[in-house]
N, C-alpha and C. Protein backbone atom coordinates (compact mmCIF):
# COMPACT_ATOMS: atom_id res chain seq x y z
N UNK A 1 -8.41 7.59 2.76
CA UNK A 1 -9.85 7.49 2.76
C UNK A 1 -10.41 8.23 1.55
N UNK A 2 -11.12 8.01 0.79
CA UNK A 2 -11.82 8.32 -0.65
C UNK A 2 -12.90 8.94 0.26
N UNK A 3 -13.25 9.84 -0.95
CA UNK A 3 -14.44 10.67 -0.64
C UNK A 3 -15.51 10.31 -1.46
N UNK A 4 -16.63 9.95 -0.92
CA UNK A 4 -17.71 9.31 -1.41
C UNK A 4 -18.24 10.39 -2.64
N UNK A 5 -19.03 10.10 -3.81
CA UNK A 5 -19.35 10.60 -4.58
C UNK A 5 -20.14 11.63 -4.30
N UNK A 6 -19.94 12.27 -5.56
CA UNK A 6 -20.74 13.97 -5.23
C UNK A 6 -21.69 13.62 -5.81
N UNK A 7 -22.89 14.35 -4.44
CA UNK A 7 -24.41 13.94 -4.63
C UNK A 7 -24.84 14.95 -5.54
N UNK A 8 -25.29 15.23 -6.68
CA UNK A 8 -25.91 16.50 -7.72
C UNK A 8 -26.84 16.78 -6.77
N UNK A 9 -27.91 16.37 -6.74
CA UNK A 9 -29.54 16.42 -5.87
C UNK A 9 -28.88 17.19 -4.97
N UNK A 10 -27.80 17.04 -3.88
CA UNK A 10 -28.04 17.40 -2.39
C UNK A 10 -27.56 19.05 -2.76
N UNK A 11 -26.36 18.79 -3.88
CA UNK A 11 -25.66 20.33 -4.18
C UNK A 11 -27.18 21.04 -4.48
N UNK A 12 -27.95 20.83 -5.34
CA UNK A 12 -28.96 21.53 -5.67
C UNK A 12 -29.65 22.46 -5.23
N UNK A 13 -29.87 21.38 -3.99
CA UNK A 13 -30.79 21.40 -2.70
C UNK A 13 -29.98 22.56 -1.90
N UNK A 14 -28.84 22.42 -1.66
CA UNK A 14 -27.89 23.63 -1.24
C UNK A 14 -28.22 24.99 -1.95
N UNK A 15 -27.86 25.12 -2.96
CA UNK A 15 -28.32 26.08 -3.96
C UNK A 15 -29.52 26.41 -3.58
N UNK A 16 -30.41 25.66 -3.74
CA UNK A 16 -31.81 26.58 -3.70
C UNK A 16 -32.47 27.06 -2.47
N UNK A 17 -31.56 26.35 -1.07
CA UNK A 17 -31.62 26.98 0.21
C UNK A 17 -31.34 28.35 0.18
N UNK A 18 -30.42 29.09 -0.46
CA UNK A 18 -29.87 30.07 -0.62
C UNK A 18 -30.64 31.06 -1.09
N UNK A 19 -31.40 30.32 -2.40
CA UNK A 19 -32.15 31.46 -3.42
C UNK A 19 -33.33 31.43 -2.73
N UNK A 20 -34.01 30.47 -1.73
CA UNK A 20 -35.32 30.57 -0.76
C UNK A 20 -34.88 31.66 0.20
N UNK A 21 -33.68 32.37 0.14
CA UNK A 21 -33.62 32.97 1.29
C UNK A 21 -32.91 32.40 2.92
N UNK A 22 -33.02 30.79 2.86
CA UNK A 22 -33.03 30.10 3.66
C UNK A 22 -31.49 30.24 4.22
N UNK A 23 -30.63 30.19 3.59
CA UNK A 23 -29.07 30.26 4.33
C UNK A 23 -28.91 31.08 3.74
N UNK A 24 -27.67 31.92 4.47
CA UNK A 24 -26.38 32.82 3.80
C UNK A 24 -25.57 32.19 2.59
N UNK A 25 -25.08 32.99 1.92
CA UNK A 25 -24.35 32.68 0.55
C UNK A 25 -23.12 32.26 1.61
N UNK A 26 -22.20 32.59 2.40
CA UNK A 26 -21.53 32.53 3.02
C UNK A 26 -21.18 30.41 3.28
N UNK A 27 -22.44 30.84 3.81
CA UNK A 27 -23.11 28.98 4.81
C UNK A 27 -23.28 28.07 3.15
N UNK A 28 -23.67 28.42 2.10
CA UNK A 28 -23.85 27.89 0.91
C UNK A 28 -22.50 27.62 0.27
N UNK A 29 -21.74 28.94 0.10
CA UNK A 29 -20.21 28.31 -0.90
C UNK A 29 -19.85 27.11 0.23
N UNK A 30 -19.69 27.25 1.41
CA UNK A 30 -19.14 26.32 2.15
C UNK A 30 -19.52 24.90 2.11
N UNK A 31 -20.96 24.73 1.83
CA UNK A 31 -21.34 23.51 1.63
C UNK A 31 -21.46 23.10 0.48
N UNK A 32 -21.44 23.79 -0.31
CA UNK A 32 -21.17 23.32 -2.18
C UNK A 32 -19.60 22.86 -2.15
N UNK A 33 -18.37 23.57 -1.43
CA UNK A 33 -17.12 23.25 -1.31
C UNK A 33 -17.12 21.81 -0.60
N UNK A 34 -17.84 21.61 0.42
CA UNK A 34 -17.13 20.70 0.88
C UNK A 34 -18.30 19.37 0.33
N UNK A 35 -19.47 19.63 -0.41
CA UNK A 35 -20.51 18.76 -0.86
C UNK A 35 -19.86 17.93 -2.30
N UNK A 36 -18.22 18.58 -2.54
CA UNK A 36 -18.10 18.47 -3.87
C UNK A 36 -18.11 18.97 -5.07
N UNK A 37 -18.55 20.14 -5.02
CA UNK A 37 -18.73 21.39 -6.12
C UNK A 37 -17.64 21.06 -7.02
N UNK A 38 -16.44 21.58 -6.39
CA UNK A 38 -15.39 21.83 -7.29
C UNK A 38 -14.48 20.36 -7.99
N UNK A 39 -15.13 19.32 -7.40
CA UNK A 39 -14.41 18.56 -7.77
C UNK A 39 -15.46 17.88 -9.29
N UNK A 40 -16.92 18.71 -8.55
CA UNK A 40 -17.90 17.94 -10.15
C UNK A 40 -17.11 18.93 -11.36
N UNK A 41 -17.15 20.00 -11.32
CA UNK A 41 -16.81 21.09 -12.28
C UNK A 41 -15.47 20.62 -12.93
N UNK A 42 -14.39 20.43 -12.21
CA UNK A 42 -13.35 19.82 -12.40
C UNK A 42 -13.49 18.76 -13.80
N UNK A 43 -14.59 17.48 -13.28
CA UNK A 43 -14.54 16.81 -14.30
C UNK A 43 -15.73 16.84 -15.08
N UNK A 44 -16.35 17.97 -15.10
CA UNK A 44 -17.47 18.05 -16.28
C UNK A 44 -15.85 19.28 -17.40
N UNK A 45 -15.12 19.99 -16.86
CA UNK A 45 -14.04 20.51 -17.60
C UNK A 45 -13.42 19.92 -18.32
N UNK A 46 -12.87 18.83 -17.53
CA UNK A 46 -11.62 18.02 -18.41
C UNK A 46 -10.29 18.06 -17.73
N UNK A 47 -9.64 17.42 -18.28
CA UNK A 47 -8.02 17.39 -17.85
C UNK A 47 -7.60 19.07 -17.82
N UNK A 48 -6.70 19.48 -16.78
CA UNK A 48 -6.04 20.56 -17.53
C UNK A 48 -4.77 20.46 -18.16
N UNK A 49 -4.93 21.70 -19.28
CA UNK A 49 -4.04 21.60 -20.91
C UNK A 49 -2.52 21.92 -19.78
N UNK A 50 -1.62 20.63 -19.93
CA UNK A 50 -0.29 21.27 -19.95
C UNK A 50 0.18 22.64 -20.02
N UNK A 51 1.19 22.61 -19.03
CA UNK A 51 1.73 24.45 -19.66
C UNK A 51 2.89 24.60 -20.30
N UNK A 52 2.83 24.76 -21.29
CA UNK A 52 4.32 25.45 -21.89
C UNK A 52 5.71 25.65 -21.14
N UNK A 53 6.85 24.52 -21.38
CA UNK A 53 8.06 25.46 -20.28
C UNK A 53 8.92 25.76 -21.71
């Protein structure tokens, strides 16, 4: 099963629940993690560089 695309807007919206005071940072990483966070960052990064054996 594919995971539907990461919404920017909704992460946002997460984020600024947080800085309103509105949720815990706690309740926030959790929903940026599972909203997709790490997988936008991932590819605004790039491939990662091979490692040296």
């Amino acid at each position: 099963m594919e995971k539907p695309p990461t919404d920017v807007a909704k992460l946002l919206e997460q984020w600024m629940e947080w800085e309103r005071g509105d949720e815990t940072p706690g309740r926030v990483l959790a929903n940026l993690k599972t909203g997709g966070l790490p997988d936008l960052l991932r590819s605004l990064v790039g491939p990662e560089p091979e490692a040296d054996s």
